[in-house]
C-alpha atoms as a PDB file:
ATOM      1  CA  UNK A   1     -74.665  21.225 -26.720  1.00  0.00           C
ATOM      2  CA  UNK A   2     -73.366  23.088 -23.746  1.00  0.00           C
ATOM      3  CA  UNK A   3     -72.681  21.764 -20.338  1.00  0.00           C
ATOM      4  CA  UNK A   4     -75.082  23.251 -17.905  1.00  0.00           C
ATOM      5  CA  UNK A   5     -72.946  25.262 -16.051  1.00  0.00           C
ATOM      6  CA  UNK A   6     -73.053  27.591 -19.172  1.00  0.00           C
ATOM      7  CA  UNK A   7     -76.615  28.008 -18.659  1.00  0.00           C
ATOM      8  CA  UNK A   8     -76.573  28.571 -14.739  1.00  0.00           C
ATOM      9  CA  UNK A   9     -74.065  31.529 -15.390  1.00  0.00           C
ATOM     10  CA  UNK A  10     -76.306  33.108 -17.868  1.00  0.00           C
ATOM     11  CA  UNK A  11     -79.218  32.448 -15.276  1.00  0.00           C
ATOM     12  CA  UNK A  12     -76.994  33.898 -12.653  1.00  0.00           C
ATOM     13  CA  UNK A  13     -75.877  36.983 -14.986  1.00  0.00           C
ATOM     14  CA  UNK A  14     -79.024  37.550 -15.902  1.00  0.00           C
ATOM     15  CA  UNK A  15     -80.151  38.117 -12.235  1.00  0.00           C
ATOM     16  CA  UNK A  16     -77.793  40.466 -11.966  1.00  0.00           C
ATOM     17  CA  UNK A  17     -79.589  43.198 -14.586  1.00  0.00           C
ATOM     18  CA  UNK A  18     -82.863  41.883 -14.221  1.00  0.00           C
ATOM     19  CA  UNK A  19     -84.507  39.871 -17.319  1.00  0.00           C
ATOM     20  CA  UNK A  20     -85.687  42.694 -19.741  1.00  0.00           C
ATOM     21  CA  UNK A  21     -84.533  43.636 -23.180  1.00  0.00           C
ATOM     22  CA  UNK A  22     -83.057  46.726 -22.068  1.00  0.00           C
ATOM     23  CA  UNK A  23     -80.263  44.111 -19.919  1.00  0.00           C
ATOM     24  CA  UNK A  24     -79.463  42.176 -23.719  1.00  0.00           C
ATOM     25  CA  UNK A  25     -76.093  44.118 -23.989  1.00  0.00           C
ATOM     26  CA  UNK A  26     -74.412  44.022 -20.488  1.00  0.00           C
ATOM     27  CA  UNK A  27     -75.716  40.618 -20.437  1.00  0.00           C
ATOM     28  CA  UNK A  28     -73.991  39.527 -23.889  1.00  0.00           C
ATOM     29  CA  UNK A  29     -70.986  41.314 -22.401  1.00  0.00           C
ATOM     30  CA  UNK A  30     -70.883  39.262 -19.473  1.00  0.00           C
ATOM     31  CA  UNK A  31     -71.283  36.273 -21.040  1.00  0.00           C
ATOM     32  CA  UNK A  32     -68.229  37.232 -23.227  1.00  0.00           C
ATOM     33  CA  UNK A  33     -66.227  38.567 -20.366  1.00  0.00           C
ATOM     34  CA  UNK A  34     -66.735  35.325 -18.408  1.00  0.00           C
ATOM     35  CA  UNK A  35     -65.774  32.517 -21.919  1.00  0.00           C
ATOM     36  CA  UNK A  36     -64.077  34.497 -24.125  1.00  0.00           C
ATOM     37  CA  UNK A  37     -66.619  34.434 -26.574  1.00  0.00           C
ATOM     38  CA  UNK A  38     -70.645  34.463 -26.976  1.00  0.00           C
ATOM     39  CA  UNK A  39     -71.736  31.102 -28.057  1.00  0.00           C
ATOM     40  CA  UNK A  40     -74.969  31.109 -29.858  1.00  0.00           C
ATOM     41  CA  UNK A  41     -76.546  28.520 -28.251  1.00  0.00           C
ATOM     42  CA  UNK A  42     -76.247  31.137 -24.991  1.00  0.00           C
ATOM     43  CA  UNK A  43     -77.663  33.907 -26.833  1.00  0.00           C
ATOM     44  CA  UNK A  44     -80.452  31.703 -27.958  1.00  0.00           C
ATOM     45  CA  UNK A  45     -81.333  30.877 -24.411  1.00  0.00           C
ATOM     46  CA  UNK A  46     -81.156  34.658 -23.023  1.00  0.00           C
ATOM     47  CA  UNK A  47     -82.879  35.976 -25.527  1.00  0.00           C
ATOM     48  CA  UNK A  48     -85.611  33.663 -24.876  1.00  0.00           C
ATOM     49  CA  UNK A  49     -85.550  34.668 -20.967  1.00  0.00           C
ATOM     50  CA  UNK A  50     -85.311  38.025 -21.599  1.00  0.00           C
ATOM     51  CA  UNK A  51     -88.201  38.621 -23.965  1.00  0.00           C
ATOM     52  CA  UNK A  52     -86.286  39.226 -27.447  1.00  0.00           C
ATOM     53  CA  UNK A  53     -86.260  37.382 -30.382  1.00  0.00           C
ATOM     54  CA  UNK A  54     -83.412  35.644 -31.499  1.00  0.00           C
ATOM     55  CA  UNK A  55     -83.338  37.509 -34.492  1.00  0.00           C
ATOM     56  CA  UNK A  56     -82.940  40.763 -32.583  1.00  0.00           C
ATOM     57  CA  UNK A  57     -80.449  39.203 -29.953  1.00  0.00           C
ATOM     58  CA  UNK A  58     -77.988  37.892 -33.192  1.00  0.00           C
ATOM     59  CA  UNK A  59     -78.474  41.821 -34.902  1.00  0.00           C
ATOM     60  CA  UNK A  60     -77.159  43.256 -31.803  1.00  0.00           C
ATOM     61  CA  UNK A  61     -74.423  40.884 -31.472  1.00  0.00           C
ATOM     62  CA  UNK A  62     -73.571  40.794 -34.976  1.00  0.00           C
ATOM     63  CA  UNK A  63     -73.611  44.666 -35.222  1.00  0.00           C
ATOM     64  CA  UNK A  64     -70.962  45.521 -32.310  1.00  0.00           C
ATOM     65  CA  UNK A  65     -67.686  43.959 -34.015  1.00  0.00           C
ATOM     66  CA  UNK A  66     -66.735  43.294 -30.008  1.00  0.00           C
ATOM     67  CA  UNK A  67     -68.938  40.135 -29.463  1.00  0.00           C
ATOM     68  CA  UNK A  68     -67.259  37.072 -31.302  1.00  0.00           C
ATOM     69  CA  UNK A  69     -69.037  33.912 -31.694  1.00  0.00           C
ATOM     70  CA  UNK A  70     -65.802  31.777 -31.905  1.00  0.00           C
ATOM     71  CA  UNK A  71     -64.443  30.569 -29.035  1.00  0.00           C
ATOM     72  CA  UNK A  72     -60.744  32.419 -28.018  1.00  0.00           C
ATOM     73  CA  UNK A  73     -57.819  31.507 -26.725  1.00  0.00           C
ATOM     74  CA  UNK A  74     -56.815  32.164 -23.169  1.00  0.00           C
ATOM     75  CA  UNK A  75     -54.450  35.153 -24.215  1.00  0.00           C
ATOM     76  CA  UNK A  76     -55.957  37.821 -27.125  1.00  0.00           C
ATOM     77  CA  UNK A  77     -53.399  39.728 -29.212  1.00  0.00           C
ATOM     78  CA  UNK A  78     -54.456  42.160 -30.689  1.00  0.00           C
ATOM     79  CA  UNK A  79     -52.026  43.954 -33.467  1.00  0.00           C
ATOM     80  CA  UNK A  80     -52.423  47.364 -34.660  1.00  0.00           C
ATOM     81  CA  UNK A  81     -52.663  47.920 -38.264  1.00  0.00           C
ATOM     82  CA  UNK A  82     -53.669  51.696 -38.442  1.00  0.00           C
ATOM     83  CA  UNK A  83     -51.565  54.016 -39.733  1.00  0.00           C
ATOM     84  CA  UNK A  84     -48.962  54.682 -37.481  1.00  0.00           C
ATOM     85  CA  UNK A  85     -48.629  50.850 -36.475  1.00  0.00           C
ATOM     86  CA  UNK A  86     -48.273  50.148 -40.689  1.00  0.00           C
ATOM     87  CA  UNK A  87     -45.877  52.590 -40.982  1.00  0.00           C
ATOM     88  CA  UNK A  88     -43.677  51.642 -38.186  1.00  0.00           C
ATOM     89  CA  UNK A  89     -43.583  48.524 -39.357  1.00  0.00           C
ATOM     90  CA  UNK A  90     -46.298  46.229 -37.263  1.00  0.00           C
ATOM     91  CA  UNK A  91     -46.840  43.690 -40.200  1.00  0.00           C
ATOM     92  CA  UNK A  92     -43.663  42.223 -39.333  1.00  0.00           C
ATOM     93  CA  UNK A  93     -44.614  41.691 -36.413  1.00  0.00           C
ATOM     94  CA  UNK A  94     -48.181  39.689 -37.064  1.00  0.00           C
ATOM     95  CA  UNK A  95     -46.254  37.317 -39.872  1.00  0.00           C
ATOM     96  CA  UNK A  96     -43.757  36.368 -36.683  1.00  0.00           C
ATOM     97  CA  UNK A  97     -46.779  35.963 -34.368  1.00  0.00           C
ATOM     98  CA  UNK A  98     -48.507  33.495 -37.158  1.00  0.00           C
ATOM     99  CA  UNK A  99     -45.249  31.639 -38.249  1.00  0.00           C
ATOM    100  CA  UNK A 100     -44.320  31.186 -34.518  1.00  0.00           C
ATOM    101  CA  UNK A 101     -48.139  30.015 -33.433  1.00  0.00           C
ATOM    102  CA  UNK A 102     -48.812  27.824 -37.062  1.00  0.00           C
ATOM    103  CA  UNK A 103     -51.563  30.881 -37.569  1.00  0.00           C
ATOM    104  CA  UNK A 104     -53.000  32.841 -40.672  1.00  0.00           C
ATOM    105  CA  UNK A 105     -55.518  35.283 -41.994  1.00  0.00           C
ATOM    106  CA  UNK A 106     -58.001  32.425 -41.738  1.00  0.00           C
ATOM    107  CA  UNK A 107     -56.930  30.360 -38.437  1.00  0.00           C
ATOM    108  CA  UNK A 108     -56.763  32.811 -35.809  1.00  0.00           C
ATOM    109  CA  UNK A 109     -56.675  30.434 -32.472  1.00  0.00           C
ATOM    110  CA  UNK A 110     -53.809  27.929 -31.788  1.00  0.00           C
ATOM    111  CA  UNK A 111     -55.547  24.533 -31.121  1.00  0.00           C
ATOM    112  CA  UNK A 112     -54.571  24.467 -27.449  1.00  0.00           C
ATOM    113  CA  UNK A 113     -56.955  27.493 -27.474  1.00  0.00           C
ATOM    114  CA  UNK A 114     -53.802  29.399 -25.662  1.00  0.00           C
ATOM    115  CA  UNK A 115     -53.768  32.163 -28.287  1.00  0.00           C
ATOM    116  CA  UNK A 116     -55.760  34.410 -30.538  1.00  0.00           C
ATOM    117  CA  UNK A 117     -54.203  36.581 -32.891  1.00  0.00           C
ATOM    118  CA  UNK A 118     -56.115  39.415 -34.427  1.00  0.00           C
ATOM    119  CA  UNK A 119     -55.866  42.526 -36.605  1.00  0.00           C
ATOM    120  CA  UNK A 120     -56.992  46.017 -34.941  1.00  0.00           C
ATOM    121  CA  UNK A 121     -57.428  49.279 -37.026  1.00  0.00           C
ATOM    122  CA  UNK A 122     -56.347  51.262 -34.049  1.00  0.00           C
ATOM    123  CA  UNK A 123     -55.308  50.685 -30.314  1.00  0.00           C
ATOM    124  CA  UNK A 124     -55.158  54.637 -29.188  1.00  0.00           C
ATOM    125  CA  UNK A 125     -51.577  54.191 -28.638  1.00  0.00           C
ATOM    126  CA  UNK A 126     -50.306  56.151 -31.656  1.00  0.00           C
ATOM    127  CA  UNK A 127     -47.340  57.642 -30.254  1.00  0.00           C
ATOM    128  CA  UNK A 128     -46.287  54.060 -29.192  1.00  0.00           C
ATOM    129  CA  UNK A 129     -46.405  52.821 -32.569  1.00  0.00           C
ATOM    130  CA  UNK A 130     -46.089  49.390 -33.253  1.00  0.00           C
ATOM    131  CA  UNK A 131     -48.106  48.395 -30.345  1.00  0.00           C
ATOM    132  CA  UNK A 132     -50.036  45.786 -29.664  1.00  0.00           C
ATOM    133  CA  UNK A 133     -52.516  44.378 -26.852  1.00  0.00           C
ATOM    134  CA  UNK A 134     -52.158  40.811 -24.842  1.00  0.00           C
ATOM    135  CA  UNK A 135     -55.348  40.938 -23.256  1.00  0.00           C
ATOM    136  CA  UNK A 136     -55.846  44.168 -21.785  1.00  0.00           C
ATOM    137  CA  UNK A 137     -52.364  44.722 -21.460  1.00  0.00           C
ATOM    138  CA  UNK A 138     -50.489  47.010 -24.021  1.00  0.00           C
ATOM    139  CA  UNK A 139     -47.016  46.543 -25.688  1.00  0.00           C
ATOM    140  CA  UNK A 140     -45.247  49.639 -27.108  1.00  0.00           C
ATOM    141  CA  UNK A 141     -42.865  49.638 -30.011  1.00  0.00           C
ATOM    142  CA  UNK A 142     -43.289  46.072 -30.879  1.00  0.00           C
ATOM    143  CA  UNK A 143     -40.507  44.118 -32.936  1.00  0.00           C
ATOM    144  CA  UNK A 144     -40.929  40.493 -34.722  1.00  0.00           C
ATOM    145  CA  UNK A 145     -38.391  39.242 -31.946  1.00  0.00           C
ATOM    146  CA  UNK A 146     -40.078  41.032 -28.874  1.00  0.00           C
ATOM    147  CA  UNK A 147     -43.056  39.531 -29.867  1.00  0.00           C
ATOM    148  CA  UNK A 148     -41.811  36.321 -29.970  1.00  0.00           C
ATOM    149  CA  UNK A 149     -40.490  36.429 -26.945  1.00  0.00           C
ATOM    150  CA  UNK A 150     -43.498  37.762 -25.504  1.00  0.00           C
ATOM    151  CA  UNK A 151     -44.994  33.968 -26.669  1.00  0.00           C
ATOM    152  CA  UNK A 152     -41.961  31.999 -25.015  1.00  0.00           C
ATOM    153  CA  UNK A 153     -42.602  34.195 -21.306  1.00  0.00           C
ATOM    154  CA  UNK A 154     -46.825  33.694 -22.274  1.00  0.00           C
ATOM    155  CA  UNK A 155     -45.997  29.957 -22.192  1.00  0.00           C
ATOM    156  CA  UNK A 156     -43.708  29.677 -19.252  1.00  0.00           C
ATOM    157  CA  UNK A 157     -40.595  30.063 -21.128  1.00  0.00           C
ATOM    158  CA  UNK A 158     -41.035  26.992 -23.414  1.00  0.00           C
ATOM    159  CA  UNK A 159     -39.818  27.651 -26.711  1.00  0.00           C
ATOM    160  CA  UNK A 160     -40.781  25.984 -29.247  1.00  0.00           C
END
């Protein structure tokens, strides 16, 4: 069960675009933008005040792979796995980040909920190649030990 001040946001984003199905999508984004995630139990209750059916709220959010319904740490990485970024050598680079944070293919968020490590097919960054993205915030020609250190200045320069 959420706390209420969950609900009073949506309430108070939902103002914001007016409470029609045409507002489900900047609404879901806000929601995401504002926790780091879209929990269901939120999508439940604005898709009942906006006039859609649950089942029609959950295929939106399930069809745009942006919306995530598990909760994210405070800092997203993203690491870029498209061509250029495999080729240059960014898998190196993800096995550091999950050996440093005790993460894997299946355990993507530290349990502090400080980080979230995730696989992109392609940042846009190409010619920057390995890159990857804290936040919103890109990092060009990533190695295994810039990347660490990245973590050590994320957490105030404690190392582990």
């Amino acid at each position: 069960m959420l706390e209420q001040s969950y609900y009073d946001k949506a309430d108070e984003i939902i103002s914001t675009y007016g409470p029609n199905p045409a507002s489900l999508i900047p609404i879901m984004q806000d929601i995401q933008a504002e926790y780091r995630y879209l929990p269901a139990e939120l999508l439940n209750y604005v898709a009942g005040k906006i006039g859609v059916t649950k089942a029609k709220a959950y295929s939106v959010a399930t069809f745009y792979e942006n919306f995530s319904f598990e909760a994210k740490g405070k800092y997203v990485i993203k690491v870029c796995d498209g061509t250029a970024c495999h080729v240059k050598k960014s898998m190196p680079v993800l096995e550091a980040l999950y050996k440093k944070l005790g993460l894997s293919p299946e355990k993507h968020t530290t349990d502090d909920m400080m980080f979230t490590v995730e696989t992109v097919s392609c940042l846009g960054a190409c010619g920057l190649a390995p890159t990857m993205m804290v936040n919103e915030e890109v990092h060009p020609r990533m190695t295994p030990e810039a990347a660490e250190a990245l973590i050590d200045e994320l957490r105030g320069g404690e190392t582990e």
